[in-house]
Protein backbone atom coordinates (compact mmCIF):
# COMPACT_ATOMS: atom_id res chain seq x y z
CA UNK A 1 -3.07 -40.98 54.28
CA UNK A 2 0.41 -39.45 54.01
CA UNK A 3 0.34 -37.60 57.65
CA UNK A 4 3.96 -38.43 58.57
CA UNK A 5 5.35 -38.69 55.89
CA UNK A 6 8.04 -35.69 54.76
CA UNK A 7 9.09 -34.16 52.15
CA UNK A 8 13.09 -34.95 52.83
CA UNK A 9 12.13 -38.37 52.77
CA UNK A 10 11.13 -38.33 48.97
CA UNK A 11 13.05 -40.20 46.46
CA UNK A 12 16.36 -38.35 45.21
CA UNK A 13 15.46 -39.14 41.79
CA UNK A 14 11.63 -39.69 40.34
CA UNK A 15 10.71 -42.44 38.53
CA UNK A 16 10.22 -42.63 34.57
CA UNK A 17 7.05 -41.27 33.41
CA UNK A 18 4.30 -43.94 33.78
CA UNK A 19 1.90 -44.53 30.90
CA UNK A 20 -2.05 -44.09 31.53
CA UNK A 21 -2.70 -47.56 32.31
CA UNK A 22 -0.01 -47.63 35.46
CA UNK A 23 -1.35 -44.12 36.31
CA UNK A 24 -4.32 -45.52 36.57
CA UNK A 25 -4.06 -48.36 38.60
CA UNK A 26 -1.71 -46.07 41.02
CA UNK A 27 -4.45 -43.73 41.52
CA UNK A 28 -6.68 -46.68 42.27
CA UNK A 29 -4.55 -48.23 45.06
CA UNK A 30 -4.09 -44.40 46.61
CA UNK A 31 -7.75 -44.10 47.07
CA UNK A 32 -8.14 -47.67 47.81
CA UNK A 33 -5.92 -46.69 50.76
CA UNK A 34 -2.90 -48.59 49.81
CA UNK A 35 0.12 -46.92 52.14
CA UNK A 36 2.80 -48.24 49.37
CA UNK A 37 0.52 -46.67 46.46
CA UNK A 38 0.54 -43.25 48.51
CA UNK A 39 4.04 -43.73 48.81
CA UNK A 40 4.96 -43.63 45.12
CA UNK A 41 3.09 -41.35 43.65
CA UNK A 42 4.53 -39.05 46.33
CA UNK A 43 8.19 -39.80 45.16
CA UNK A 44 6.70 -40.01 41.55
CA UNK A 45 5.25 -36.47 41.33
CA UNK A 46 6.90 -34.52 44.59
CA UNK A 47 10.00 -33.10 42.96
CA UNK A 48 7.95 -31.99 40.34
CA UNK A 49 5.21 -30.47 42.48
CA UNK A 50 8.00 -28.53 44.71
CA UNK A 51 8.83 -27.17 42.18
CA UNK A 52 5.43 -25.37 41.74
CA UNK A 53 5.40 -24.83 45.63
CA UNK A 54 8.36 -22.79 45.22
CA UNK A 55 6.71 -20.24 43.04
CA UNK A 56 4.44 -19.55 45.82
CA UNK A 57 6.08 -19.77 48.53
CA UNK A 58 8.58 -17.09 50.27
CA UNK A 59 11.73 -20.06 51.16
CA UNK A 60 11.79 -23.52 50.67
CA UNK A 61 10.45 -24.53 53.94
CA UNK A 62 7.15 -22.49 53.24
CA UNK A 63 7.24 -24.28 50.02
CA UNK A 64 7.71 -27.86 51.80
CA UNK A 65 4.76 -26.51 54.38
CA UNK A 66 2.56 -26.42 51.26
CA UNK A 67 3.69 -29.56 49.61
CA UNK A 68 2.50 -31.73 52.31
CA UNK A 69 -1.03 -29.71 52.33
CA UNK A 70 -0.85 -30.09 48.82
CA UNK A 71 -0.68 -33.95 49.04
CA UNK A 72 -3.23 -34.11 51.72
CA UNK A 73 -5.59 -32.99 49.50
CA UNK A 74 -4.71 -34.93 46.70
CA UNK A 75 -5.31 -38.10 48.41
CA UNK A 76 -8.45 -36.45 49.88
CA UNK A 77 -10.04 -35.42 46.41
CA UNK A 78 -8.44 -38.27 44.08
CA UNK A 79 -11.64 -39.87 43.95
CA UNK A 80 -13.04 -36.42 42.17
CA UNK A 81 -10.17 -36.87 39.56
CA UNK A 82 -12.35 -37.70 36.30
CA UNK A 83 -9.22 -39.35 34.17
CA UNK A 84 -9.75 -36.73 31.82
CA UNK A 85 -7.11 -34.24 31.30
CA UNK A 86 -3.61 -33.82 32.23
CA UNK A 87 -3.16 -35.72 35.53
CA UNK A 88 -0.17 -33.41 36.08
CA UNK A 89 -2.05 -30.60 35.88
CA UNK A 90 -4.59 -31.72 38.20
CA UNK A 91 -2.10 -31.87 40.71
CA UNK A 92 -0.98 -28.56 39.78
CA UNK A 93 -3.99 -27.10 40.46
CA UNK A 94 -4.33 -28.54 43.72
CA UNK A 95 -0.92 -27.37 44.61
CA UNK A 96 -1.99 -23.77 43.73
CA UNK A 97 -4.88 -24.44 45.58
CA UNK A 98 -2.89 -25.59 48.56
CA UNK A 99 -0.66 -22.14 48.24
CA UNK A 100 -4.04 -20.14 48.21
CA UNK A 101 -5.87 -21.48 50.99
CA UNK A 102 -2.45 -21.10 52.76
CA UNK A 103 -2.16 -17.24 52.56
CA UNK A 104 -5.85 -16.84 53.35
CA UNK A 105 -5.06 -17.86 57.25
CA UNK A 106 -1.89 -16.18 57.11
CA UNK A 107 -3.55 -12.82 56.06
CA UNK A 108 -7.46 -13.37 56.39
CA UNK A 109 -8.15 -9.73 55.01
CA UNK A 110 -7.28 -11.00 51.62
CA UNK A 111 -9.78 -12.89 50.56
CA UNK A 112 -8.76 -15.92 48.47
CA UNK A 113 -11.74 -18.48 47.29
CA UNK A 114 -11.01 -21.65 45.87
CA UNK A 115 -9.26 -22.02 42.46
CA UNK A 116 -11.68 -23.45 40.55
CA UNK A 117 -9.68 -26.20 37.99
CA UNK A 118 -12.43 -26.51 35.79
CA UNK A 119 -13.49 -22.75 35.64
CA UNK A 120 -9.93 -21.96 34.18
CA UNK A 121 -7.65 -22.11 30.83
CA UNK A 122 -4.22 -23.38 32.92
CA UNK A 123 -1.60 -23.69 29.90
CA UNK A 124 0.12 -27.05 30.33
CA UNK A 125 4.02 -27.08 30.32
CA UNK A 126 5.80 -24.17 31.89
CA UNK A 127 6.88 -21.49 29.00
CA UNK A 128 7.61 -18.98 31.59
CA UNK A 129 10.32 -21.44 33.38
CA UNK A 130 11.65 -22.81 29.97
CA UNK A 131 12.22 -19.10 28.71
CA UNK A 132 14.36 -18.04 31.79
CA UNK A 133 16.67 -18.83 34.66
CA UNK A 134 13.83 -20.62 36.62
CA UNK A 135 16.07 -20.73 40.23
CA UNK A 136 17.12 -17.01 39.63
CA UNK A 137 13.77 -15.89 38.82
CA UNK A 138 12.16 -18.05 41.44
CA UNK A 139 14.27 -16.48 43.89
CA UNK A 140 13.33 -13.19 42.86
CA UNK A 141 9.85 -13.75 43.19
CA UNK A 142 10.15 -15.48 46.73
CA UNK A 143 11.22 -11.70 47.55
CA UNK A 144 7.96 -10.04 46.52
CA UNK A 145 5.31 -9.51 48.93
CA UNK A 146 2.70 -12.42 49.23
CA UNK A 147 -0.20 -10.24 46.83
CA UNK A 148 2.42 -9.43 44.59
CA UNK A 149 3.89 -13.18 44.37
CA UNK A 150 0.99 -14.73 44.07
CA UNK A 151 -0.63 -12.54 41.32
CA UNK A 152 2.17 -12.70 39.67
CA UNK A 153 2.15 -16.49 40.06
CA UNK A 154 -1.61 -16.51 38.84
CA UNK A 155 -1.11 -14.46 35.58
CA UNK A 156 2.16 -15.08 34.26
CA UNK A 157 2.47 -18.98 35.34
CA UNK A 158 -1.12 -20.46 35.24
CA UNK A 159 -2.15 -18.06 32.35
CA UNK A 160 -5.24 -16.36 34.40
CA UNK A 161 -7.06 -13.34 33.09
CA UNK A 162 -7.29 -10.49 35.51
CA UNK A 163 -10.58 -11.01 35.94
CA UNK A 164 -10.38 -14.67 36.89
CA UNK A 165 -7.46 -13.38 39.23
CA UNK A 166 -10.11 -10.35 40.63
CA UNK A 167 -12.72 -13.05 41.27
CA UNK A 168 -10.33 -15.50 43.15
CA UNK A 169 -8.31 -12.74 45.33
CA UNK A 170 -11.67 -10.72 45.89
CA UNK A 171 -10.06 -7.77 44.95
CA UNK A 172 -10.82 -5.50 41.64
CA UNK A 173 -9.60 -6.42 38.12
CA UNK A 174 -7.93 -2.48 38.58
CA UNK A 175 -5.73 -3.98 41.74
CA UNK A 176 -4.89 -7.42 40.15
CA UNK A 177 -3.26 -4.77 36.75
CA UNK A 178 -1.70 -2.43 39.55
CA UNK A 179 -0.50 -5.19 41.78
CA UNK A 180 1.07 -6.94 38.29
CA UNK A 181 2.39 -3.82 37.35
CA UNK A 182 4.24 -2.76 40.46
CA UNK A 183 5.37 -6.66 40.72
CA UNK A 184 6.98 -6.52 37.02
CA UNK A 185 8.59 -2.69 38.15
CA UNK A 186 10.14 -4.44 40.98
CA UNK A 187 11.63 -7.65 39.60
CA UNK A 188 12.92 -5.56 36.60
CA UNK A 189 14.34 -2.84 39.10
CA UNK A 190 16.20 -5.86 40.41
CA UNK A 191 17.14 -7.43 37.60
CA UNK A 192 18.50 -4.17 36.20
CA UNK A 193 20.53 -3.38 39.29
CA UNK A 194 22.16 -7.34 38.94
CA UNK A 195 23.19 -6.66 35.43
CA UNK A 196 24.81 -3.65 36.91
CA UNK A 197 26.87 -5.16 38.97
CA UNK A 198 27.73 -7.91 36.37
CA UNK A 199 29.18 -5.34 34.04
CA UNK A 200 31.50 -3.86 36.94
């Protein structure tokens, strides 16, 4: 398992895309328990995955706090990954997982349950960060409050229906529209107020 290993320690630059066969036999080796398999699919896929992290997170050290639970539980449940799928967005999923289970012990009155990657549509590919300045926006979302981030997150980046979002935050379908709502009104308030200032 990856317990000391950190996130500053990853690989400045990933490596190529493997195909499935190399995927393959690099998932093997991770659950077999191989240290040096761990090691590279860590510098393979952690840029990437930090990058989901940051989404979720309020700063980049939050982010890099739910990286490494993120990779903890990939190693733990890699032996649950079918091979079916994109193995990207497995990982995804777990990450969002990781971000989740994260917010339910810093603020145990919301009531987060497990996202479920099998009980959900997640669009593959990230529209949302392809159609827009994906630091800006990122950093504008980090400045939300943690309900409002991460149903936010839930709808807009993994494509959930309020109702899948009401079931997984325990809260009404009613609260998951008002909490989108008033998350939109305040990232557009901001945006509006930059643009402002742009034009000075």
């Amino acid at each position: 398992m990856l317990t000391q290993l950190k996130f500053t320690e990853c690989i400045s630059m990933p490596e190529t895309n493997l195909n499935l066969a190399e995927i393959e036999q690099l998932i093997k080796g991770c659950i077999a328990g191989e240290r040096a398999s761990q090691e590279r699919l860590y510098n393979l896929y952690a840029r990437k995955m930090m990058g989901v992290c940051l989404w979720y997170a309020r700063n980049r050290e939050e982010a890099e706090e739910i990286l490494q639970d993120g990779f903890m539980r990939v190693f733990t449940y890699l032996h649950t990954y079918s091979g079916t799928g994109s193995f990207d967005g497995w990982m995804r999923r777990i990450m969002v997982n990781a971000a989740l289970l994260k917010y339910r012990k810093k603020w145990p009155t919301i009531p987060v349950v497990e996202f479920n990657p099998f009980a959900h549509d997640t669009p593959e590919g990230n529209s949302v960060i392809e159609l827009l300045d994906a630091k800006e926006l990122v950093n504008l979302v980090q400045m939300l409050s943690p309900v409002y981030r991460i149903v936010f997150n839930l709808h807009v980046l993994e494509g959930l229906k309020h109702r899948e979002i009401a079931l997984l935050l325990g809260i009404s379908e009613g609260t998951s529209k008002s909490n989108l709502a008033d998350a939109r009104a305040i990232l557009q308030k901001v945006l509006t107020g930059k643009k402002k200032l742009a034009l000075r």
